[in-house]
Protein backbone atom coordinates (compact mmCIF):
# COMPACT_ATOMS: atom_id res chain seq x y z
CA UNK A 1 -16.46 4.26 0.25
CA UNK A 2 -14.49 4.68 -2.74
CA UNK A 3 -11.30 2.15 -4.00
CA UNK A 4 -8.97 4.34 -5.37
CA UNK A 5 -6.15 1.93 -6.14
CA UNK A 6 -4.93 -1.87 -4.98
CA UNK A 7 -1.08 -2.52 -5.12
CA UNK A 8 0.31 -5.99 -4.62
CA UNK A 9 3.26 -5.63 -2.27
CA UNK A 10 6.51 -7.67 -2.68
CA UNK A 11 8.97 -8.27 0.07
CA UNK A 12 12.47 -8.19 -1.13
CA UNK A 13 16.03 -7.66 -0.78
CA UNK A 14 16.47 -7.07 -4.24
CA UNK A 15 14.88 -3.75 -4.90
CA UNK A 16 17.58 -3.12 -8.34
CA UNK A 17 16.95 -6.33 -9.90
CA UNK A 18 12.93 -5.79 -9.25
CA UNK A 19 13.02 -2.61 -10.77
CA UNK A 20 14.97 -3.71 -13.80
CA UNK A 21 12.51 -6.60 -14.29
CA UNK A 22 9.71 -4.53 -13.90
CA UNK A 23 10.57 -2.10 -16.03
CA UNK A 24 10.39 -5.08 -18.98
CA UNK A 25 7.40 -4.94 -18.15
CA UNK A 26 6.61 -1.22 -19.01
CA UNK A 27 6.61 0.11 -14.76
CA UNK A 28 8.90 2.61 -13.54
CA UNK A 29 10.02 3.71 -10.29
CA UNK A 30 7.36 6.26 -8.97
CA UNK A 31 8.48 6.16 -5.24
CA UNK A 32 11.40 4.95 -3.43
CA UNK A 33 12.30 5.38 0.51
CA UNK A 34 15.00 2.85 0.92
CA UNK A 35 12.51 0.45 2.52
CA UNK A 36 9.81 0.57 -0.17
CA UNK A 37 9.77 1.35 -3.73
CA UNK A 38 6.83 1.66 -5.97
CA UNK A 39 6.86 1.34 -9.79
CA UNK A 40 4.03 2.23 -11.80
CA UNK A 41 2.61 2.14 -15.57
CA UNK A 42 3.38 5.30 -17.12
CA UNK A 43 0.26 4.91 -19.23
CA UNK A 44 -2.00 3.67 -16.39
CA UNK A 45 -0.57 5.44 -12.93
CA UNK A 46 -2.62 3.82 -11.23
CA UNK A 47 -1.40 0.06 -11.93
CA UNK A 48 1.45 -0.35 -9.44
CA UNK A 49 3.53 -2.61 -7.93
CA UNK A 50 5.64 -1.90 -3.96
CA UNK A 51 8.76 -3.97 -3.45
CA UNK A 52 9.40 -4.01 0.15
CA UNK A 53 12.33 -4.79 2.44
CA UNK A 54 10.18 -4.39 5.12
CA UNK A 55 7.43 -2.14 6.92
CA UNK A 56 8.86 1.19 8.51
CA UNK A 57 6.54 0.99 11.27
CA UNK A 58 3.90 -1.83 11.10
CA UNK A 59 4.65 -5.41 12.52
CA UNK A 60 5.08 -7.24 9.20
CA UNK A 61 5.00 -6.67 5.44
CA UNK A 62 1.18 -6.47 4.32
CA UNK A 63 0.39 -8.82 1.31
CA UNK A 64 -1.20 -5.86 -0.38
CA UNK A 65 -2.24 -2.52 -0.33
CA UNK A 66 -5.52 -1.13 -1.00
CA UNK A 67 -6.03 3.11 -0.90
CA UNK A 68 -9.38 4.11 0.28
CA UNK A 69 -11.00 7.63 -0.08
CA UNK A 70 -12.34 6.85 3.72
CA UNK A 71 -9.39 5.30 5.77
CA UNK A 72 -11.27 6.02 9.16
CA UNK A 73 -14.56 4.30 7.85
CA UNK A 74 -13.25 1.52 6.46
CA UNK A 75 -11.38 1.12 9.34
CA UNK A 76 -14.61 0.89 11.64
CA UNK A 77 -16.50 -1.28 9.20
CA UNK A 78 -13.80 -4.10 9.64
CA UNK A 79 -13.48 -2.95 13.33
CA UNK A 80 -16.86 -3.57 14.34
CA UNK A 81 -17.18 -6.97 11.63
CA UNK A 82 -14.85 -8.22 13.98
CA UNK A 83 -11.79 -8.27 11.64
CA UNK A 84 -8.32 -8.83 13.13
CA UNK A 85 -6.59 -5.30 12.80
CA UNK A 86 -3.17 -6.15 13.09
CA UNK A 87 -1.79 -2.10 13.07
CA UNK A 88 -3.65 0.53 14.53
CA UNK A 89 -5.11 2.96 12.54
CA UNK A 90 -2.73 5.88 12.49
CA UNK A 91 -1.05 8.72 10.36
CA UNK A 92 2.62 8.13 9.13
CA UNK A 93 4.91 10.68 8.74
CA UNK A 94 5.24 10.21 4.73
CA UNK A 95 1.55 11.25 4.52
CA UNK A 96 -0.70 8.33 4.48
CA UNK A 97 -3.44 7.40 7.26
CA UNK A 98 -3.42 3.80 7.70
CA UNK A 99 -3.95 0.71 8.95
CA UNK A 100 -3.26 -3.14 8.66
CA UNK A 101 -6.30 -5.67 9.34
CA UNK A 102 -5.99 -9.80 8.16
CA UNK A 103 -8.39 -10.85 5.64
CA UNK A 104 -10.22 -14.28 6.06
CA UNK A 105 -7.34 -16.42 4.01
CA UNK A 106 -4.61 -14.96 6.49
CA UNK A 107 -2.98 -12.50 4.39
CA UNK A 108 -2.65 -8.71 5.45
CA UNK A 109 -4.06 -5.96 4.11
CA UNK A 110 -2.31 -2.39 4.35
CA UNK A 111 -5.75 -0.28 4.35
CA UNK A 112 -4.70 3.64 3.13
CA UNK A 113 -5.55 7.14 2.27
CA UNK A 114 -3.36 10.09 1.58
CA UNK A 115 -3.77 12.98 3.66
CA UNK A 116 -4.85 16.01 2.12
CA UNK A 117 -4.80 15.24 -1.59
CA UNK A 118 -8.43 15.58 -2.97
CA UNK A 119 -7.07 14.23 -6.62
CA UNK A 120 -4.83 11.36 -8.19
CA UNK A 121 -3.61 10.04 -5.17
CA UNK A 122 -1.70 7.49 -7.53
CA UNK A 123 0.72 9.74 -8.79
């Protein structure tokens, strides 16, 4: 299995004043959906940052995000370790297979792939 990307996620009210302050930072808004908004490095797409507001479908906001180029196998590796999954795996309707499973400190982990993209899936 393959790590394509990890993405600390935020969770926020503020989604203008993160983007501003971001953005001194050299990240601009890649993504937004109202509920979550990525901003990325234009010069490395692949080091982002999601502010959320909160999780469209899953139970809580995950504490990060980490895109996988096997969502299913990952998903039975922590499955059968015994790993609290806390979301089911499932398919979303903005085009990401997913799933959320608590890591030993507590903290959630939103465990991704995008569906049919066979390249950058950061961009």
């Amino acid at each position: 299995m393959t790590v394509r990307r990890v993405v600390p996620n935020i969770q926020s009210e503020a989604m203008r004043e993160n983007r501003e302050f971001y953005g001194l930072l050299g990240f601009e808004e890649v993504m937004n959906q109202g509920w979550i908004m990525t901003l990325a490095s234009d010069t490395n797409p692949t080091a982002q940052i999601s502010v959320l507001t909160h999780d469209e479908t899953g139970p809580v906001v995950p504490d990060v995000s980490v895109e996988v180029d096997d969502v299913d196998a990952a998903h039975a590796a922590l499955r059968d370790s015994g790993a609290e999954i806390v979301h089911p795996l499932r398919d979303e309707e903005w085009g990401v297979r997913r799933f959320f499973v608590r890591d030993p400190n507590g903290r959630v982990v939103n465990v991704l792939t995008h569906r049919g993209e066979t390249g950058d899936a950061a961009k």
